[in-house]
PDB file of N, CA and C in Angstrom:
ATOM      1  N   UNK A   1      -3.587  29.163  -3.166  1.00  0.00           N
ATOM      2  CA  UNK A   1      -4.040  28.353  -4.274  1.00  0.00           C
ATOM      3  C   UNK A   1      -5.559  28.322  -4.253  1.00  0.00           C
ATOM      4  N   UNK A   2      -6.307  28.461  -5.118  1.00  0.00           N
ATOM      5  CA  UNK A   2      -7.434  28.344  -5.408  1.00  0.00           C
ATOM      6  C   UNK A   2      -8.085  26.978  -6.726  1.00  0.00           C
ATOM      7  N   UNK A   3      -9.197  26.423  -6.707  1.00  0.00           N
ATOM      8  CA  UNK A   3     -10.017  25.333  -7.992  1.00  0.00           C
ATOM      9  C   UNK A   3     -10.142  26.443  -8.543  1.00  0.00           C
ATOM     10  N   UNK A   4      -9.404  26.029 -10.219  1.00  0.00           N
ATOM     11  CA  UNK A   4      -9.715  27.034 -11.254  1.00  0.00           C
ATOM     12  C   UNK A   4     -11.066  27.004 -11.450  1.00  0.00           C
ATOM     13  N   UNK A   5     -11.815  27.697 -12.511  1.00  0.00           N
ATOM     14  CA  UNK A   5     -13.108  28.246 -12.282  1.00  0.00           C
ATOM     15  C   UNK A   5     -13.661  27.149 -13.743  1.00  0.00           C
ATOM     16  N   UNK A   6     -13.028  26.314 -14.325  1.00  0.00           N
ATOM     17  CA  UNK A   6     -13.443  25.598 -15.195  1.00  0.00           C
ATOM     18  C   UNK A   6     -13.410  23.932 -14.611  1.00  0.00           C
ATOM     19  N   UNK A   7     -13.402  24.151 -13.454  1.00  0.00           N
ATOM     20  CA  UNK A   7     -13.741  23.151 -12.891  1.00  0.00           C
ATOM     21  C   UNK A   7     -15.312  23.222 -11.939  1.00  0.00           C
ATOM     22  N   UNK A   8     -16.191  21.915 -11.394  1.00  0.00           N
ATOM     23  CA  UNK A   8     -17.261  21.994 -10.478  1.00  0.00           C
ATOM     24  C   UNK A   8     -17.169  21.442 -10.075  1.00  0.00           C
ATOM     25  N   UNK A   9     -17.740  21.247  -8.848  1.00  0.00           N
ATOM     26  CA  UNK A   9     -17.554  20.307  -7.617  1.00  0.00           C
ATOM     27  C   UNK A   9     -19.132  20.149  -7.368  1.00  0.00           C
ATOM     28  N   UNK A  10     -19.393  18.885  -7.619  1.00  0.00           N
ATOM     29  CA  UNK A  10     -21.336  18.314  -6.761  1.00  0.00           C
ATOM     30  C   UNK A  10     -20.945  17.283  -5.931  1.00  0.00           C
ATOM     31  N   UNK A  11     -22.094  17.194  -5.709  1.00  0.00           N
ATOM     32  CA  UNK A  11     -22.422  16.034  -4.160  1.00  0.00           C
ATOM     33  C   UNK A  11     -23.463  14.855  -5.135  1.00  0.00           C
ATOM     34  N   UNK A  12     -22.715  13.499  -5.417  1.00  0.00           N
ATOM     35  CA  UNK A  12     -23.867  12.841  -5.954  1.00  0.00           C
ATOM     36  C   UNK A  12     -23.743  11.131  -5.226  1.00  0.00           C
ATOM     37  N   UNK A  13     -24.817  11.156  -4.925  1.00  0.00           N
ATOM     38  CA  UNK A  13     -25.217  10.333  -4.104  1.00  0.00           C
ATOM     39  C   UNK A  13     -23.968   9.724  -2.869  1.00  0.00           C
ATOM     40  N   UNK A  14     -23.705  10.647  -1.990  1.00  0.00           N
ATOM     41  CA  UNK A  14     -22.392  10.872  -1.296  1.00  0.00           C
ATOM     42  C   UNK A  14     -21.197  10.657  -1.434  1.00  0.00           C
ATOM     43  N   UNK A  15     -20.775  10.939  -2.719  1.00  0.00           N
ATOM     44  CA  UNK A  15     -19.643  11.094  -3.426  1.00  0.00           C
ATOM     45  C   UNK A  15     -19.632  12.197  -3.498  1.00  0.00           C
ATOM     46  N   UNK A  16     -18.117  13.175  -3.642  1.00  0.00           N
ATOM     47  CA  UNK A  16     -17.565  14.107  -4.040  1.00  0.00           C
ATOM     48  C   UNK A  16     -17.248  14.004  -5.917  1.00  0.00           C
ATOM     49  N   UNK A  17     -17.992  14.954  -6.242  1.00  0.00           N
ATOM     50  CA  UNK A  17     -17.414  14.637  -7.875  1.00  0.00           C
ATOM     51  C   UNK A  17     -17.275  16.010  -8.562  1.00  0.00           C
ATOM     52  N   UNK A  18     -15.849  16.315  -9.125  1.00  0.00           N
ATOM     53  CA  UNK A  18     -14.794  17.367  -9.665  1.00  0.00           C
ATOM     54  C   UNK A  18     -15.190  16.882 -11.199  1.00  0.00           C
ATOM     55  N   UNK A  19     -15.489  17.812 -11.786  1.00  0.00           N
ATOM     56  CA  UNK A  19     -15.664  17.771 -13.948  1.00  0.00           C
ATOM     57  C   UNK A  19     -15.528  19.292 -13.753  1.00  0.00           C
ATOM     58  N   UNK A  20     -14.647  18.754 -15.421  1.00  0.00           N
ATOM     59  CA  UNK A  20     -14.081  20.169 -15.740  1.00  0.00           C
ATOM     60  C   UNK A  20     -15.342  20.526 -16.839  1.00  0.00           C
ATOM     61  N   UNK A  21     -14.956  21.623 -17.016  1.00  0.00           N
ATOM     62  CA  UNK A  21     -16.625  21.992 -17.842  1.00  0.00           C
ATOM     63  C   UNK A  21     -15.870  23.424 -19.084  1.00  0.00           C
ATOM     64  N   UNK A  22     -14.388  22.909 -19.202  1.00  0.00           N
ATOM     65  CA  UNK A  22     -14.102  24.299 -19.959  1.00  0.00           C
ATOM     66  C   UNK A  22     -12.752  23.245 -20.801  1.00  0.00           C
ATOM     67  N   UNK A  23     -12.359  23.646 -21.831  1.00  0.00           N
ATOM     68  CA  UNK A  23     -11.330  23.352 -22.165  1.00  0.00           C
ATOM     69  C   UNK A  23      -9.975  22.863 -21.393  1.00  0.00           C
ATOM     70  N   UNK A  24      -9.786  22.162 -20.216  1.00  0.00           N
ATOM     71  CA  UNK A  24      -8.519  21.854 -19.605  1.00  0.00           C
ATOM     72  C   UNK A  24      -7.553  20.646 -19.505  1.00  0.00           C
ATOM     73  N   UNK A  25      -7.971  19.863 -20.753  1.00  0.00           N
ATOM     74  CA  UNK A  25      -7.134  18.930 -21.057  1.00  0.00           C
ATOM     75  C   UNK A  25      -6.904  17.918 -20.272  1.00  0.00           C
ATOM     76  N   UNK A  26      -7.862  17.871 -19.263  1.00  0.00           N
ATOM     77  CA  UNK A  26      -8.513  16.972 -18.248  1.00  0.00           C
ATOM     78  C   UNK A  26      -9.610  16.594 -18.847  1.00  0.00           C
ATOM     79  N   UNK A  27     -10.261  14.926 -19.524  1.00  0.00           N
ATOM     80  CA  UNK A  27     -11.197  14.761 -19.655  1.00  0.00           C
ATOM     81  C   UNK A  27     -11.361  13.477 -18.674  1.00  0.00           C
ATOM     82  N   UNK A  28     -12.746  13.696 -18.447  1.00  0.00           N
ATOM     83  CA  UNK A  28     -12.815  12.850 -17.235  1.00  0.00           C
ATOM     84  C   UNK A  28     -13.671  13.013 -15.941  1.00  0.00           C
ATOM     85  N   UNK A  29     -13.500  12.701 -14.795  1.00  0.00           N
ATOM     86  CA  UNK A  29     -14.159  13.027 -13.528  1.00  0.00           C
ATOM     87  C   UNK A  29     -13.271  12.721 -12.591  1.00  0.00           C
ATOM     88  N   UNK A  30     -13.637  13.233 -11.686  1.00  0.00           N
ATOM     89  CA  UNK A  30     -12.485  12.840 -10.223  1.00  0.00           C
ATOM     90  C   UNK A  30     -13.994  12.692  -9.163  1.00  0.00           C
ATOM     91  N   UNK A  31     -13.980  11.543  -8.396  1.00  0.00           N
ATOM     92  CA  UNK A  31     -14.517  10.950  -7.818  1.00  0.00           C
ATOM     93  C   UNK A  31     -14.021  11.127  -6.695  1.00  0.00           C
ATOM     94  N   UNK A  32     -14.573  11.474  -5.640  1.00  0.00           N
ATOM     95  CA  UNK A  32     -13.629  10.618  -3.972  1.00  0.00           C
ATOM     96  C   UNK A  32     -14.924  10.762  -2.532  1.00  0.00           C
ATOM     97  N   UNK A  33     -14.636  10.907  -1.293  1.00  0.00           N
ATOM     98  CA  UNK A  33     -15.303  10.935  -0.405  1.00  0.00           C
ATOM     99  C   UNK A  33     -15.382  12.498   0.210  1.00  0.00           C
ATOM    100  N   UNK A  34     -15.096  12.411   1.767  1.00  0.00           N
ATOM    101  CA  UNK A  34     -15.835  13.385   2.279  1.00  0.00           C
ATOM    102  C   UNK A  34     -14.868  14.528   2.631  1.00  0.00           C
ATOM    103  N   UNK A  35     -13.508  13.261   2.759  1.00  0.00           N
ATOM    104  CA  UNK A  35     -12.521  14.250   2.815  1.00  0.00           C
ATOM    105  C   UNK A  35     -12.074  14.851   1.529  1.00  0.00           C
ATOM    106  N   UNK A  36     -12.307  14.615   0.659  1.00  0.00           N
ATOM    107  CA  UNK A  36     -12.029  15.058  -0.794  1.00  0.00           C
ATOM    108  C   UNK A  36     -13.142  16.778  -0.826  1.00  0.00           C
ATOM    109  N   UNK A  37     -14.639  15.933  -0.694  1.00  0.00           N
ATOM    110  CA  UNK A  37     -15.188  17.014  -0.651  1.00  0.00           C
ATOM    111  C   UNK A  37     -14.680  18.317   0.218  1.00  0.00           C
ATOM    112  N   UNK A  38     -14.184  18.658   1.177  1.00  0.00           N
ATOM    113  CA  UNK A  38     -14.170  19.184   2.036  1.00  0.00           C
ATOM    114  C   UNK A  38     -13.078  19.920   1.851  1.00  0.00           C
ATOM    115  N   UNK A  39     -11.831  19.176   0.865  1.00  0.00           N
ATOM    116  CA  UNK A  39     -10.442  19.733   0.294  1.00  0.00           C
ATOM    117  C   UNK A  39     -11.315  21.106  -0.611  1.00  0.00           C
ATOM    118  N   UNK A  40     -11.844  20.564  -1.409  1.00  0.00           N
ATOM    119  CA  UNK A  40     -12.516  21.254  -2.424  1.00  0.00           C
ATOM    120  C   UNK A  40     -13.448  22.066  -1.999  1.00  0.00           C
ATOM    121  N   UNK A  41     -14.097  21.938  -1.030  1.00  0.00           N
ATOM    122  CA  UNK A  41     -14.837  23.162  -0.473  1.00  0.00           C
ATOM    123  C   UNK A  41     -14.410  24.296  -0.397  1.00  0.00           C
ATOM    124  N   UNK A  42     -12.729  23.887   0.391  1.00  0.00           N
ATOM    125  CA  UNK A  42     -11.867  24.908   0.871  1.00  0.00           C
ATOM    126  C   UNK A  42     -10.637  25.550  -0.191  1.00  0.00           C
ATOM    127  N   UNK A  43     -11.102  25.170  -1.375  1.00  0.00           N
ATOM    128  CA  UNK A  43     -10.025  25.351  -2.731  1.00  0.00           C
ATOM    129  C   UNK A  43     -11.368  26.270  -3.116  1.00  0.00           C
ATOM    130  N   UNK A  44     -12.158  26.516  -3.012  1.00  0.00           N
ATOM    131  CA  UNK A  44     -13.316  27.454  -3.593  1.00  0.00           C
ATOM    132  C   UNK A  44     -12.720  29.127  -3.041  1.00  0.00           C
ATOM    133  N   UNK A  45     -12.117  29.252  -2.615  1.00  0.00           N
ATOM    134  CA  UNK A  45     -11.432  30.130  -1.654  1.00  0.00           C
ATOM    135  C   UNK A  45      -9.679  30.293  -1.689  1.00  0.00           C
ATOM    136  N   UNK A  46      -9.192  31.277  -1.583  1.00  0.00           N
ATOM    137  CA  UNK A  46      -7.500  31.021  -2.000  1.00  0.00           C
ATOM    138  C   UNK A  46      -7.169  31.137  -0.617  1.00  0.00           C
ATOM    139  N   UNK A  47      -6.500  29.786  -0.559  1.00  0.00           N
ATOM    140  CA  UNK A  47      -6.621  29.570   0.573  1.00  0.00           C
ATOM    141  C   UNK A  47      -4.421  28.572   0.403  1.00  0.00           C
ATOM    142  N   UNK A  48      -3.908  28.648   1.673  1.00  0.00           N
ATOM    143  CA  UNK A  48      -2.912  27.850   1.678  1.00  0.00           C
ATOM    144  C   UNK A  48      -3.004  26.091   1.911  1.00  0.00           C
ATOM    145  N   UNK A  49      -2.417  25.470   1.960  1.00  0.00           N
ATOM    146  CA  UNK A  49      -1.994  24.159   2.591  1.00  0.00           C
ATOM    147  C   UNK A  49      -2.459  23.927   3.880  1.00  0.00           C
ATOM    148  N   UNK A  50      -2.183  24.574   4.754  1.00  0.00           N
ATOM    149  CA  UNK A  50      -1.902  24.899   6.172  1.00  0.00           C
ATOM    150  C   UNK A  50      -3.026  25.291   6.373  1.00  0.00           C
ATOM    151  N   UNK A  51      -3.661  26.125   5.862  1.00  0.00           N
ATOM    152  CA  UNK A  51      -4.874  26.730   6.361  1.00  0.00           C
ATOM    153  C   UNK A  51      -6.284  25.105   5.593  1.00  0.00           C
ATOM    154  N   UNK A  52      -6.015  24.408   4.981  1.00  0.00           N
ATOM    155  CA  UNK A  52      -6.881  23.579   4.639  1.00  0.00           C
ATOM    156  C   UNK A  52      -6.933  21.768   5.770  1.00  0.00           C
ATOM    157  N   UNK A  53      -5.622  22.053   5.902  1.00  0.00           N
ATOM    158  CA  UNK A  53      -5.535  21.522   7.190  1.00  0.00           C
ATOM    159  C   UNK A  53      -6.222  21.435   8.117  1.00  0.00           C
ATOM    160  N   UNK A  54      -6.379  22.898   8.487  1.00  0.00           N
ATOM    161  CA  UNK A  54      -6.403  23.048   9.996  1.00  0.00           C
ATOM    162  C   UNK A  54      -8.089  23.357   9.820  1.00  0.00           C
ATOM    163  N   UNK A  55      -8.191  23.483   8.677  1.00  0.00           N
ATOM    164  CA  UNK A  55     -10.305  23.228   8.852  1.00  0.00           C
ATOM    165  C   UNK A  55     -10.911  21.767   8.597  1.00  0.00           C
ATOM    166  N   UNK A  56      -9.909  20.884   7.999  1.00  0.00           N
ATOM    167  CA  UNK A  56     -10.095  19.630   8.644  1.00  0.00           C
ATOM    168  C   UNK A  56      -9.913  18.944   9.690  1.00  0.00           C
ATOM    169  N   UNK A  57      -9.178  19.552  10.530  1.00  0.00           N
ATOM    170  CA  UNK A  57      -8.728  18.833  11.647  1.00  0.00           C
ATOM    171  C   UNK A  57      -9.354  19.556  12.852  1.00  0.00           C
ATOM    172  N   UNK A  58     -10.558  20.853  12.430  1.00  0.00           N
ATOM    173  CA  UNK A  58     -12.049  21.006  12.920  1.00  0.00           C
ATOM    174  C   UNK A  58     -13.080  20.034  12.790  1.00  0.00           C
ATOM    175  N   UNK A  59     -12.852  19.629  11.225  1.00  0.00           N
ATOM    176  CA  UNK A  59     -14.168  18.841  10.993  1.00  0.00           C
ATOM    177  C   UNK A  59     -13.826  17.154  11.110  1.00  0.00           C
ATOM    178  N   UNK A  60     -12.907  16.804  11.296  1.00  0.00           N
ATOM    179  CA  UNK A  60     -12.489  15.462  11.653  1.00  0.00           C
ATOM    180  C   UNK A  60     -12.006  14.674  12.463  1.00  0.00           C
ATOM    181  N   UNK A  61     -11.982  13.810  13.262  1.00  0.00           N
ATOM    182  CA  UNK A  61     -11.251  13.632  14.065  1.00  0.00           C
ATOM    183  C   UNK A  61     -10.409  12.413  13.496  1.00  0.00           C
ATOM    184  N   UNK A  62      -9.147  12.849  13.043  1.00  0.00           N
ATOM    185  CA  UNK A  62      -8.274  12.283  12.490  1.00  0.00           C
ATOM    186  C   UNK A  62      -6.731  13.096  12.848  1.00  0.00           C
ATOM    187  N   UNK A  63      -5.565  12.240  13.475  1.00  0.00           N
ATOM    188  CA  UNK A  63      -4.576  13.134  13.559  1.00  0.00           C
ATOM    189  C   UNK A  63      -3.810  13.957  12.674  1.00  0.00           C
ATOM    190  N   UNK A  64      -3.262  14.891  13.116  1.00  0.00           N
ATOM    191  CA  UNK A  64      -2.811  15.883  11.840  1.00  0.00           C
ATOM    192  C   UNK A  64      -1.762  15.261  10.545  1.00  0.00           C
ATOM    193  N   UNK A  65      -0.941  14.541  11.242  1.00  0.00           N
ATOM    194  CA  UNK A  65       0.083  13.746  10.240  1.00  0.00           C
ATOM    195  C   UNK A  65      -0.868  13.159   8.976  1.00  0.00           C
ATOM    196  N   UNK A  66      -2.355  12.770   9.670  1.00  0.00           N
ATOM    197  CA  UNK A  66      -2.858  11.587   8.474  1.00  0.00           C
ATOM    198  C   UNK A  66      -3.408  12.768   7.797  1.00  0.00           C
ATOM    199  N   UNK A  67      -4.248  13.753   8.279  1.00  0.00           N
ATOM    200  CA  UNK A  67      -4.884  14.981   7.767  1.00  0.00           C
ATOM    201  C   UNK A  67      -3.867  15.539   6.138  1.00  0.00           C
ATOM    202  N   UNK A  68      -2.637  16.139   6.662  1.00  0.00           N
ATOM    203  CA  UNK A  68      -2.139  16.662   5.887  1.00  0.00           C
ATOM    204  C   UNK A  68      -1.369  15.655   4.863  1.00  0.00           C
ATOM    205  N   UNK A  69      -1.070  14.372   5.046  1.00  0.00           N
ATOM    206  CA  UNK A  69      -0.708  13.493   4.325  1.00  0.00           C
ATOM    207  C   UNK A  69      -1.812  13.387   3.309  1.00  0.00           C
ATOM    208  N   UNK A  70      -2.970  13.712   3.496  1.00  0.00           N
ATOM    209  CA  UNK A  70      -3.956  13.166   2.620  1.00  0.00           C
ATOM    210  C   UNK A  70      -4.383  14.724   1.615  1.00  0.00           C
ATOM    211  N   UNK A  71      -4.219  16.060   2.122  1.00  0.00           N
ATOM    212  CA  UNK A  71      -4.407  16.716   1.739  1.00  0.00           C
ATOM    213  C   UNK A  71      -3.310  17.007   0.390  1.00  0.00           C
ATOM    214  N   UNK A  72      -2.072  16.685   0.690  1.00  0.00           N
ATOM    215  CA  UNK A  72      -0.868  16.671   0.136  1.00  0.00           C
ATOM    216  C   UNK A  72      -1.128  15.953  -1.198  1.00  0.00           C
ATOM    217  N   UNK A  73      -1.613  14.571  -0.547  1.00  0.00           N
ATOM    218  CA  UNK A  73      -2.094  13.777  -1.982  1.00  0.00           C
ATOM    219  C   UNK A  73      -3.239  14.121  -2.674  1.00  0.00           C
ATOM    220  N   UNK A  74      -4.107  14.645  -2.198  1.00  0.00           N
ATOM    221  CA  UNK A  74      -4.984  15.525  -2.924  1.00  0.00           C
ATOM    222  C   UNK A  74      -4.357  16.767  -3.364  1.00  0.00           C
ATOM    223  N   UNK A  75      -4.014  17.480  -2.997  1.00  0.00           N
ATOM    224  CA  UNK A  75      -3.761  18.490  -3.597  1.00  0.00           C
ATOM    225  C   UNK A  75      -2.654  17.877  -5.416  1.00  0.00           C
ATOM    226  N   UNK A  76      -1.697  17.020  -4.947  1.00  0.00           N
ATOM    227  CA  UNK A  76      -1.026  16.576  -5.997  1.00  0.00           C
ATOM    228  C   UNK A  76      -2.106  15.951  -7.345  1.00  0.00           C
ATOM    229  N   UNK A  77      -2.698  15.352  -6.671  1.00  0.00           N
ATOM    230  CA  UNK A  77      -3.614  14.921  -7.663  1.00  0.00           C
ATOM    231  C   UNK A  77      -4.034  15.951  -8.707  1.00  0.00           C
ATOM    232  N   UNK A  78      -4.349  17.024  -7.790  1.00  0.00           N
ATOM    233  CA  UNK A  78      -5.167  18.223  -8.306  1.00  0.00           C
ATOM    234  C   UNK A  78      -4.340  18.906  -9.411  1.00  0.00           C
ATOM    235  N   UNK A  79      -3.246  19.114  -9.024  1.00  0.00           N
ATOM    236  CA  UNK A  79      -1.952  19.658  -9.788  1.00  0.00           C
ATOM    237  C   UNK A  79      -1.981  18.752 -10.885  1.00  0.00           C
ATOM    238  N   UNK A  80      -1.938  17.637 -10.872  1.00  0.00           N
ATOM    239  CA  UNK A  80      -1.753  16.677 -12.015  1.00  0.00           C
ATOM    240  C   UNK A  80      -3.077  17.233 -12.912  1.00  0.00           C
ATOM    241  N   UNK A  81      -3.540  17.716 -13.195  1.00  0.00           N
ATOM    242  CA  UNK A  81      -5.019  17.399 -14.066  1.00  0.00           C
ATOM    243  C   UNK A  81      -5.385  19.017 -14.336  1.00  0.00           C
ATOM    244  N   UNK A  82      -4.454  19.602 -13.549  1.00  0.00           N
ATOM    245  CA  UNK A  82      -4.621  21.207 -13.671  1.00  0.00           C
ATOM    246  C   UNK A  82      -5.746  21.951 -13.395  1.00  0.00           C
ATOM    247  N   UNK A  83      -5.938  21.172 -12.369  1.00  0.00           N
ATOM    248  CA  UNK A  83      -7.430  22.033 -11.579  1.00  0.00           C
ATOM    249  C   UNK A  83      -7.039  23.476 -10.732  1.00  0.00           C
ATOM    250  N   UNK A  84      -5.280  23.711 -10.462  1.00  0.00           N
ATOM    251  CA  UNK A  84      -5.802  24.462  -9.589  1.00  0.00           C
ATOM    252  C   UNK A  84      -5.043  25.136  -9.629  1.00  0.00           C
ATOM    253  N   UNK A  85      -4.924  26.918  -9.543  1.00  0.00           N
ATOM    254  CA  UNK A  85      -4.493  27.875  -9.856  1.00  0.00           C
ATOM    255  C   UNK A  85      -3.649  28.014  -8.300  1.00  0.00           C
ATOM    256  N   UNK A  86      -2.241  27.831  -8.570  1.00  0.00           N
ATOM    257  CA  UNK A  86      -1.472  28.514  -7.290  1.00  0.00           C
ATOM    258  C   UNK A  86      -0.544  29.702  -7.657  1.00  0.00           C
TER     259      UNK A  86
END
């Protein structure tokens, strides 16, 4: 799965913030933190579930259950709003 390409991802004032910038029937913004950012870093790239995981649970020290629980809900989110090409 990869962030479709009518979406962007910035850093504003240490927030993570997702706008779509193309026709996707998402109007709006998606807001979140660091772990959000970091989902989305790794959606810049086609990349699996599993593999987004396991580069957070490099950059975090958080156990894996909470890791992928949160990625899960991010990723759903993402699906909802049609950000992301799987």
């Amino acid at each position: 799965m990869k962030l479709k390409s009518d979406f962007i991802v910035r850093e504003v004032n240490g927030e993570t913030v997702l706008v779509p910038i193309g026709d996707t029937g998402f109007s709006g913004m998606v807001r979140g933190n660091k772990t959000l950012g970091a989902i989305l870093q790794a959606l810049k790239a086609d990349v699996t579930e599993d593999e987004i995981v396991s580069s957070l649970l490099e950059r975090f020290d958080a156990p894996e259950e909470k890791v992928r629980a949160d990625v899960q809900k991010a990723l759903s989110a993402l699906r909802k709003i049609g950000a992301l090409r799987d």
